[in-house]
C-alpha atoms as a PDB file:
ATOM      1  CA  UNK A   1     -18.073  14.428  10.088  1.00  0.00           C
ATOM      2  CA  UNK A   2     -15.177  14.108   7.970  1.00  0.00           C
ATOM      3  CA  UNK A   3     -11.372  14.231   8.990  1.00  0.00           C
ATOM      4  CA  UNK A   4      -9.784  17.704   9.492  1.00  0.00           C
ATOM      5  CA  UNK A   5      -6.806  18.372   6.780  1.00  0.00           C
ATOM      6  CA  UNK A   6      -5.311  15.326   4.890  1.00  0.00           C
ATOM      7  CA  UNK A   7      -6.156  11.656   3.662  1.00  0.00           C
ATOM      8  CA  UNK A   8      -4.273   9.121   1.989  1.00  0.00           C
ATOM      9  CA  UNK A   9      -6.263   7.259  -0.227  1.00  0.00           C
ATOM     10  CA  UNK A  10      -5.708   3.933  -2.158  1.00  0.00           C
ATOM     11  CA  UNK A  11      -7.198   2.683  -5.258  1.00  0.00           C
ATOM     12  CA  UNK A  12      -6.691  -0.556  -6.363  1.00  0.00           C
ATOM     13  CA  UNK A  13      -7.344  -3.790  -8.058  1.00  0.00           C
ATOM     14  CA  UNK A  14      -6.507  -7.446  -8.613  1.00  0.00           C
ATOM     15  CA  UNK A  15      -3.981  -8.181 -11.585  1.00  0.00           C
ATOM     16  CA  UNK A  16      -5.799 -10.442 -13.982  1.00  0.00           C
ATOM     17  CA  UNK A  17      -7.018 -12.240 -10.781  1.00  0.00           C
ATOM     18  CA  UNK A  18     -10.371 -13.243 -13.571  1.00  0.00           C
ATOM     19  CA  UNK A  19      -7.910 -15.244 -15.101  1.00  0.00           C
ATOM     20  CA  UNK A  20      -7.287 -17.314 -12.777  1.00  0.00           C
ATOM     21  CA  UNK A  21     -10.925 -17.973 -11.383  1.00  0.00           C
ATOM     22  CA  UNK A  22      -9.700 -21.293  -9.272  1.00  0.00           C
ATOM     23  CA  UNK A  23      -7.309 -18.977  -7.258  1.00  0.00           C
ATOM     24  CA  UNK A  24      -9.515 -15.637  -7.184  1.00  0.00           C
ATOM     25  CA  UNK A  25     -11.037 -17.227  -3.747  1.00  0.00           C
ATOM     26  CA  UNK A  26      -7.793 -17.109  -2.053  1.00  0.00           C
ATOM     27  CA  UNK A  27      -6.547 -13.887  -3.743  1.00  0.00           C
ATOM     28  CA  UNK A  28      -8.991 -12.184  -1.987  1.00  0.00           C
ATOM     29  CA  UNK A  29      -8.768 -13.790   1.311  1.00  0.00           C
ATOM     30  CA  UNK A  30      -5.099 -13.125   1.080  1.00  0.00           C
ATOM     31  CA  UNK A  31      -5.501  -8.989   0.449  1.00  0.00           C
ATOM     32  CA  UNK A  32      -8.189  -8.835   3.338  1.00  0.00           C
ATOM     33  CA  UNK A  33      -5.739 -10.362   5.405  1.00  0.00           C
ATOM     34  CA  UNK A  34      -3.689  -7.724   4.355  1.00  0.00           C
ATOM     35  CA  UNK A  35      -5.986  -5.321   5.008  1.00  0.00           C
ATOM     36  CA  UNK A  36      -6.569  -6.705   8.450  1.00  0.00           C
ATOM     37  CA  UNK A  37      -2.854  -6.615   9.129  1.00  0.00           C
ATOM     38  CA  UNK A  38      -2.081  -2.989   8.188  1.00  0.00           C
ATOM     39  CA  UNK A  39      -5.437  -1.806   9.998  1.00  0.00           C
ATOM     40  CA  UNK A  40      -3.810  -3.437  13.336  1.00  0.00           C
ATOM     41  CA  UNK A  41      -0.342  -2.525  12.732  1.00  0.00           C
ATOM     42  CA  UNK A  42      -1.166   1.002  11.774  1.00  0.00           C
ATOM     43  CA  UNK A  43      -3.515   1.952  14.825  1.00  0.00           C
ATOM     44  CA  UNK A  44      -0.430   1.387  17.082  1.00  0.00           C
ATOM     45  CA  UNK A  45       0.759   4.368  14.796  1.00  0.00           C
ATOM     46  CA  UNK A  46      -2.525   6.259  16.068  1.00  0.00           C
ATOM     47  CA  UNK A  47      -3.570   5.668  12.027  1.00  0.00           C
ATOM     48  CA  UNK A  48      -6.799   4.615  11.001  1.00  0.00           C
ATOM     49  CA  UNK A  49      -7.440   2.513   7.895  1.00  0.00           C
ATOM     50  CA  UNK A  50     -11.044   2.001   6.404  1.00  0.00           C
ATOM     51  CA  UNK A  51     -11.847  -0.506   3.515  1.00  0.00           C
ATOM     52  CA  UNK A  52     -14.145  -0.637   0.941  1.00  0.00           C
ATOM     53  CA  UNK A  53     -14.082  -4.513   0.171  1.00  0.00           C
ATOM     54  CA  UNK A  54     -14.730  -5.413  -3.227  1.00  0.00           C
ATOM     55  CA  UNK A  55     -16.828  -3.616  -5.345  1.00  0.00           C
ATOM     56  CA  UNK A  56     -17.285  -3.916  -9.870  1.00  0.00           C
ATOM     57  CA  UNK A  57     -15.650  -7.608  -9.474  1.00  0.00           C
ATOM     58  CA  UNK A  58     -11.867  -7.186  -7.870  1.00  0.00           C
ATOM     59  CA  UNK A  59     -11.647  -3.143  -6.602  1.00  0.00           C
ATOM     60  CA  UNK A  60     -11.263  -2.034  -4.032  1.00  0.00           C
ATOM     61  CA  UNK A  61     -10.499   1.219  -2.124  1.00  0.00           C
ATOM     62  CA  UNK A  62      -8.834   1.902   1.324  1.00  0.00           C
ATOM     63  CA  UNK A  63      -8.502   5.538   3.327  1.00  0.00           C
ATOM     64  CA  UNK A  64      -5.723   6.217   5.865  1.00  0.00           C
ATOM     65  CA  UNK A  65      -6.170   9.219   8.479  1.00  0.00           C
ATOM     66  CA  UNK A  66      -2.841  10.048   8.183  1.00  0.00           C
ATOM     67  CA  UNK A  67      -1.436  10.320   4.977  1.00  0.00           C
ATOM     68  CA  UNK A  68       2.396   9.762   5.652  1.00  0.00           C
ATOM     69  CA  UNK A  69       1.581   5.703   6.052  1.00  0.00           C
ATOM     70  CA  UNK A  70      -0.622   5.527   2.754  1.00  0.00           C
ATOM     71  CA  UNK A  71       2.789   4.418   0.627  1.00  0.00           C
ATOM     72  CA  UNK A  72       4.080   2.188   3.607  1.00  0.00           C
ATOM     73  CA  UNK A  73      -0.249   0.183   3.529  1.00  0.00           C
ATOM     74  CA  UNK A  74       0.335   0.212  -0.653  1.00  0.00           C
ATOM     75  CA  UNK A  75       3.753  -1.711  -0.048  1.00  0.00           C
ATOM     76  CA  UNK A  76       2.320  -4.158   2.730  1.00  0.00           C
ATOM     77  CA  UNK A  77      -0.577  -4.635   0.752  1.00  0.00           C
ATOM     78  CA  UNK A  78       1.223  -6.042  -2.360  1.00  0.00           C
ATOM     79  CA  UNK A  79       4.032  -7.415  -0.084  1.00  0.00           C
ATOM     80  CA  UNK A  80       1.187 -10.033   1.310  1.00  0.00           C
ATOM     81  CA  UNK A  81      -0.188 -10.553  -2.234  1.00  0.00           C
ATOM     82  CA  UNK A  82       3.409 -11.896  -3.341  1.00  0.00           C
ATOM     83  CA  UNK A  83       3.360 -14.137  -0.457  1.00  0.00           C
ATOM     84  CA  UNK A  84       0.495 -16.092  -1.899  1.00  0.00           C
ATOM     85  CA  UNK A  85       3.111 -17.332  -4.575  1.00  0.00           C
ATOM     86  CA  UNK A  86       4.742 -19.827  -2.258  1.00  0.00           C
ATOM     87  CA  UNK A  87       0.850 -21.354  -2.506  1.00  0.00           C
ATOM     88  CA  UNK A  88       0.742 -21.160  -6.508  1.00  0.00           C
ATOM     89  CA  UNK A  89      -0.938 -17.897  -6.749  1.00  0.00           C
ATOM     90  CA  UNK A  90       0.421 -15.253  -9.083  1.00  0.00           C
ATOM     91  CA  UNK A  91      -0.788 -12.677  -6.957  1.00  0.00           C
ATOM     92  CA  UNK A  92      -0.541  -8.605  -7.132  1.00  0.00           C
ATOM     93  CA  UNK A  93      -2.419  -5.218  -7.297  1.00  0.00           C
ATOM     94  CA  UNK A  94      -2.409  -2.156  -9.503  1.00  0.00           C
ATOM     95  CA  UNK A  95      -2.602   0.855  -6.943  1.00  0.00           C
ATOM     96  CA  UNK A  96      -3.077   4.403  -7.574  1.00  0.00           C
ATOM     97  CA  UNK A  97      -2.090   6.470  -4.308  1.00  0.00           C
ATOM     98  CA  UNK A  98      -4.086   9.631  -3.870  1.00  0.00           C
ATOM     99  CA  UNK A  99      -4.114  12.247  -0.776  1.00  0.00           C
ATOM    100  CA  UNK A 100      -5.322  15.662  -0.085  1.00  0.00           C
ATOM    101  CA  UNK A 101      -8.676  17.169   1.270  1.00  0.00           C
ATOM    102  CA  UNK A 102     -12.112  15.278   1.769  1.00  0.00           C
ATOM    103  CA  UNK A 103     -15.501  17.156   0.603  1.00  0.00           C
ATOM    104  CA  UNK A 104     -17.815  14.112   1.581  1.00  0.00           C
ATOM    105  CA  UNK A 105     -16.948  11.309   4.146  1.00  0.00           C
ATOM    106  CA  UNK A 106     -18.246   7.988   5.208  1.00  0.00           C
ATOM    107  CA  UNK A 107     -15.403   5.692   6.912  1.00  0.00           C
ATOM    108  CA  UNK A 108     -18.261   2.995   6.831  1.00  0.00           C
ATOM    109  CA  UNK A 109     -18.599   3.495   3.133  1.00  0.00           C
ATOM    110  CA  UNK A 110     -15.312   4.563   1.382  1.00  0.00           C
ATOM    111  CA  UNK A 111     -16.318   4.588  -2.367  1.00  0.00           C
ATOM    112  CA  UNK A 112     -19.352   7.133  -1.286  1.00  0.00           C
ATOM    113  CA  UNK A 113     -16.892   9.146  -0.082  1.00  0.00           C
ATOM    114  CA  UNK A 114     -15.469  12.276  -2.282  1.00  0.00           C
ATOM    115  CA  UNK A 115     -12.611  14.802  -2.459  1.00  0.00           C
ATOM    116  CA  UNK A 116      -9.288  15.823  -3.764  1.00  0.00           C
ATOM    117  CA  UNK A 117      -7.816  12.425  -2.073  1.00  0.00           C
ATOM    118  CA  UNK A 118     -10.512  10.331  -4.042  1.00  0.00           C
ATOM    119  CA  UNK A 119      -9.951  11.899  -6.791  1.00  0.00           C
ATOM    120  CA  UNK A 120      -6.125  12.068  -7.243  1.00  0.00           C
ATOM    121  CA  UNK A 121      -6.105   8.517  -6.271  1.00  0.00           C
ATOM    122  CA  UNK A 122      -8.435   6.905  -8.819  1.00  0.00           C
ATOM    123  CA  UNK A 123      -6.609   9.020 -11.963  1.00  0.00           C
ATOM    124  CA  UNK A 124      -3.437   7.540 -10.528  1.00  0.00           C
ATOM    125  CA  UNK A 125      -5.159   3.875 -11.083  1.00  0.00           C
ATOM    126  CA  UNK A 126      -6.235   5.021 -14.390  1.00  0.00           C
ATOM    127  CA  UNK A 127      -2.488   5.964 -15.484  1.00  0.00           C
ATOM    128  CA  UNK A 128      -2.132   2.495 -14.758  1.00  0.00           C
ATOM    129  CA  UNK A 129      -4.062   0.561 -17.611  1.00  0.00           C
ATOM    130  CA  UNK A 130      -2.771   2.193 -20.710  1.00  0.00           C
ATOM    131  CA  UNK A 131       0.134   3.628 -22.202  1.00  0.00           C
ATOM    132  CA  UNK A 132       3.716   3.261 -21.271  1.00  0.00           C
ATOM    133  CA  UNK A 133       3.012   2.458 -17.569  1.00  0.00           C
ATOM    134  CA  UNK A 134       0.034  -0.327 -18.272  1.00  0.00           C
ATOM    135  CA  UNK A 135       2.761  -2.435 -16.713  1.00  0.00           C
ATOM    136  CA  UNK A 136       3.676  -0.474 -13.962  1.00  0.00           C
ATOM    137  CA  UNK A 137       1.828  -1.568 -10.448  1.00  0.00           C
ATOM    138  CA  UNK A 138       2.559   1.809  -8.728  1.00  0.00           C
ATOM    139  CA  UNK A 139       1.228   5.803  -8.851  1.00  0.00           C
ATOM    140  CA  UNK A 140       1.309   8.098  -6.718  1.00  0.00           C
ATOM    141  CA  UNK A 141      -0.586  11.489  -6.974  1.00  0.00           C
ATOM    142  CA  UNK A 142       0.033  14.442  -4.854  1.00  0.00           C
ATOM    143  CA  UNK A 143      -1.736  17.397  -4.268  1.00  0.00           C
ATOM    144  CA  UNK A 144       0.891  19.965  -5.439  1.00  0.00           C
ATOM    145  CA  UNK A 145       1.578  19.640  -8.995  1.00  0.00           C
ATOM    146  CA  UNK A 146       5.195  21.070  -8.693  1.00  0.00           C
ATOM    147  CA  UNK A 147       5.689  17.764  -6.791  1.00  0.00           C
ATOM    148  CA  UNK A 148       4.409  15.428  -8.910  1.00  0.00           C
ATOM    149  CA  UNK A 149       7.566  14.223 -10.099  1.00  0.00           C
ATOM    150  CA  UNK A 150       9.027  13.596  -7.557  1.00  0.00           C
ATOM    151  CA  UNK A 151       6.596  11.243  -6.529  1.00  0.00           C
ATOM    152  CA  UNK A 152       6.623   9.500  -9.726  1.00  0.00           C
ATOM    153  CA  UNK A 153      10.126   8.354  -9.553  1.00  0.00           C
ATOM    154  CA  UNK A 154       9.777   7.163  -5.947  1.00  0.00           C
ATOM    155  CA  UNK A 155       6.757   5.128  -6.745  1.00  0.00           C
ATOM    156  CA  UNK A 156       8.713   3.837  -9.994  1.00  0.00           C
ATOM    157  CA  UNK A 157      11.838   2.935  -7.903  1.00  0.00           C
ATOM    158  CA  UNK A 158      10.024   1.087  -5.541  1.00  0.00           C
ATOM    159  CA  UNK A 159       7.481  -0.812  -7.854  1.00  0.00           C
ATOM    160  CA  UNK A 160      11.002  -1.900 -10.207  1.00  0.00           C
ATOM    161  CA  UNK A 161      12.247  -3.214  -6.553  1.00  0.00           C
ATOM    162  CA  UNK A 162       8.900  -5.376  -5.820  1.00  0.00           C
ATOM    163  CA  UNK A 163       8.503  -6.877  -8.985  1.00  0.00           C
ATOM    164  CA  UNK A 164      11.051  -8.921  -8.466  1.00  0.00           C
ATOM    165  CA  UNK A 165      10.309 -10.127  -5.290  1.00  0.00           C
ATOM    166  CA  UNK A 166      10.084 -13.729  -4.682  1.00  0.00           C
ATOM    167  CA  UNK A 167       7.748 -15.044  -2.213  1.00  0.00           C
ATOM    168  CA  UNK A 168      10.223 -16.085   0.410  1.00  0.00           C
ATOM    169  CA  UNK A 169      11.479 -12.380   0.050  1.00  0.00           C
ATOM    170  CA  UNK A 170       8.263 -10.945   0.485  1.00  0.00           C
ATOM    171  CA  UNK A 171       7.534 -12.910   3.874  1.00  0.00           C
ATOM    172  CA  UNK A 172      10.715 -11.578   4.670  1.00  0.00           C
ATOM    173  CA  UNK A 173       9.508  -8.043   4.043  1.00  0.00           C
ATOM    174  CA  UNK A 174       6.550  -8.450   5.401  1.00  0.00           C
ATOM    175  CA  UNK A 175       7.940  -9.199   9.007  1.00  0.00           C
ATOM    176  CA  UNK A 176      11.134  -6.330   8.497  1.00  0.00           C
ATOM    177  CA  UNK A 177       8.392  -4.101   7.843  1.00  0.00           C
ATOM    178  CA  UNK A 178       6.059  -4.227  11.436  1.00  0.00           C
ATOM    179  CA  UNK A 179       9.626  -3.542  12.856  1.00  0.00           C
ATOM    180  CA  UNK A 180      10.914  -7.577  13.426  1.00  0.00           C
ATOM    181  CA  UNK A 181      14.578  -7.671  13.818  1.00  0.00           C
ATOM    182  CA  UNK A 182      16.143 -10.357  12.099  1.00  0.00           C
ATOM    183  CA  UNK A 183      16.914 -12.806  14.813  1.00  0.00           C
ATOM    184  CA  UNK A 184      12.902 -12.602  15.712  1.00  0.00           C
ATOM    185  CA  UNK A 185      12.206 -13.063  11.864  1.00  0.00           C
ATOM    186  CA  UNK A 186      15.116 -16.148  11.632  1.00  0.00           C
ATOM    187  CA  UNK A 187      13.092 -17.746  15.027  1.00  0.00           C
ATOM    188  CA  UNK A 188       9.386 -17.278  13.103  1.00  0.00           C
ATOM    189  CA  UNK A 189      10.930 -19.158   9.717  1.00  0.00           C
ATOM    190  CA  UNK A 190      13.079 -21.453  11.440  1.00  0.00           C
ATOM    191  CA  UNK A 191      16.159 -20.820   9.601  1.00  0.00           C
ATOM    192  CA  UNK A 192      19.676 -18.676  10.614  1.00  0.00           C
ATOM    193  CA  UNK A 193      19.683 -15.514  10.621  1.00  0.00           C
ATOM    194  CA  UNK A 194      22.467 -15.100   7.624  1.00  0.00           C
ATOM    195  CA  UNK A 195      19.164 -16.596   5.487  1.00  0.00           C
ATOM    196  CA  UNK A 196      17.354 -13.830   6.490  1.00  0.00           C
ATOM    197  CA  UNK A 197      20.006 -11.302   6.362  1.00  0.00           C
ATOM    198  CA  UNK A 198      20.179 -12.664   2.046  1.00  0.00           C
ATOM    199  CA  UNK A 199      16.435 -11.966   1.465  1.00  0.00           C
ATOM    200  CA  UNK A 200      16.023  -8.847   2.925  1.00  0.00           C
ATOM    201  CA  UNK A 201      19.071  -7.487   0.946  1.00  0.00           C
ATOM    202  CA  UNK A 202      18.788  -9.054  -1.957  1.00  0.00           C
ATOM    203  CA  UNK A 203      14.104  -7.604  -1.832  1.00  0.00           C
ATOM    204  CA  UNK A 204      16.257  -4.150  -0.982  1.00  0.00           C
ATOM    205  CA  UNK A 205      15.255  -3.594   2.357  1.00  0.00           C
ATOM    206  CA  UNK A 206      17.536  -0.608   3.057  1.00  0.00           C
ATOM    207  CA  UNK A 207      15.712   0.728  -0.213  1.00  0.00           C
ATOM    208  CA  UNK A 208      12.561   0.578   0.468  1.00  0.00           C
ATOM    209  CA  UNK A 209      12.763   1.522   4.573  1.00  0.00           C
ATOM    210  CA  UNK A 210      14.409   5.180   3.124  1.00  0.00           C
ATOM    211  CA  UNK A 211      11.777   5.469   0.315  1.00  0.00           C
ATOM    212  CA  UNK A 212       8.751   4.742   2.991  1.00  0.00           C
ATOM    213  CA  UNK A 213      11.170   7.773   5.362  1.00  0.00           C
ATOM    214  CA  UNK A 214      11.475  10.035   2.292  1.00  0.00           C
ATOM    215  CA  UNK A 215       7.227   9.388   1.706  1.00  0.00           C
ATOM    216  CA  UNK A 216       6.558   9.974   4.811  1.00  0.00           C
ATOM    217  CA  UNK A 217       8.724  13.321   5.009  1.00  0.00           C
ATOM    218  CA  UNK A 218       7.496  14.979   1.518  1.00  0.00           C
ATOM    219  CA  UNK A 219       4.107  13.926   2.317  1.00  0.00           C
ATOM    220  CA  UNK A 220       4.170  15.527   5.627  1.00  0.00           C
ATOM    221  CA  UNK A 221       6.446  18.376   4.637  1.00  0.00           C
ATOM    222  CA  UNK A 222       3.229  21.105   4.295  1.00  0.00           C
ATOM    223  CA  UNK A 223       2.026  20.478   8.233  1.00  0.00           C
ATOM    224  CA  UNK A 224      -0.199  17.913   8.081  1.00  0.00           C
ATOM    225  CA  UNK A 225      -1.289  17.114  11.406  1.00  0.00           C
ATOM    226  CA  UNK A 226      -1.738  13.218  11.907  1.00  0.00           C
ATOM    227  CA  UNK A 227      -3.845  14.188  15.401  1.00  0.00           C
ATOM    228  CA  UNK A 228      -6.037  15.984  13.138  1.00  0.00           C
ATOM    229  CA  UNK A 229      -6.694  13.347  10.869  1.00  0.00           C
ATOM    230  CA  UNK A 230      -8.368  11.354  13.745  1.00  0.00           C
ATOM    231  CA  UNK A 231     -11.244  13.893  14.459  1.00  0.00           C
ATOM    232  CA  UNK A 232     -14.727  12.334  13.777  1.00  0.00           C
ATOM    233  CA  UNK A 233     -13.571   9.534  13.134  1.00  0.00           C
END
């Protein structure tokens, strides 16, 4: 049976990763690391994250039960991929956010799956490859119209803020973002804490933690129930 009420879903796929065929390997070890990462930190949230794997070379799709964490997995997601840059791997997804009702559902095989979510979510990848936002790595689709642009700057804020992330930045990030302080993130790099303190501001961190509060609040704003999102699955 499918959820009750809302989904996040995310579309997505590698950046030019056929370019760079030596590195594709560990490009895709790296996002399913990711994945695996998100799935474990987002089940202590009572969230449940299904992924597709790959599918027509370097998509991929994942499906959140509750849709207020759907921007905070995008964000993770990409935040791991920048990592890989400390290794020599220009690394980093297009994704196209999507949530709203399911009509079909099969957490064991997301791209079968169908609805408003799926839908929304793979336009806002499309919007992605052409036009004025081909270089854009960020969309976000809502189910209310009226909304949409509202959503649209907050994905375009935060996208200008990652893409200049360096990789030390993005480890930083990565750690800030399961809810490390910074003296536990100084002790897992080894260095002082003021070293921290200077890549977290200068990634933004106080940026991005109230876009991923504002997300979650306009996203939840129309009662969708999180404990709902769980049933059948």
């Amino acid at each position: 049976m499918p959820p009750t009420g809302f989904v996040g879903v995310l579309s997505g796929d590698l950046v030019k990763s056929s370019h760079r065929n030596a590195k594709r390997p560990a490009i895709m070890k790296g996002l399913s690391l990711a994945v695996e990462s998100s799935r474990s930190y987002l089940r202590e949230h009572k969230c449940q994250l299904h992924f597709s794997d790959f599918y027509r070379g370097d998509a991929f799709q994942c499906a959140v039960t509750d849709p207020r964490y759907l921007l905070w997995t995008a964000i993770f997601i990409r935040t791991e991929l920048i990592k890989l840059r400390t290794d020599g791997v220009h690394a980093d997804a297009r994704l196209g956010l999507g949530f709203g009702s399911v009509s079909a559902w099969d957490p064991r095989n997301i791209t079968s799956s169908d609805g408003e979510a799926f839908r929304l979510s793979g336009k806002a990848l499309d919007t992605l490859k052409s036009g004025k936002e081909k270089y854009r790595r960020l969309r976000i689709l809502p189910p209310w119209p009226e909304e949409d642009s509202r959503f649209s700057i907050l994905a375009v804020f935060m996208d200008a803020l990652m893409q200049r992330w360096t990789p030390e930045q993005a480890a930083a990030m990565s750690l800030f973002m399961r809810d490390k302080s910074q003296e536990e993130i100084s002790r897992l790099f080894n260095v002082k804490q003021p070293a921290v303190q200077g890549r977290l501001q200068k990634a933004g961190h106080f940026a991005i933690k109230e876009g991923l509060e504002l997300f979650m609040q306009m996203a939840g704003s129309r009662n969708i129930s999180s404990q709902g999102n769980n049933d059948g699955l």
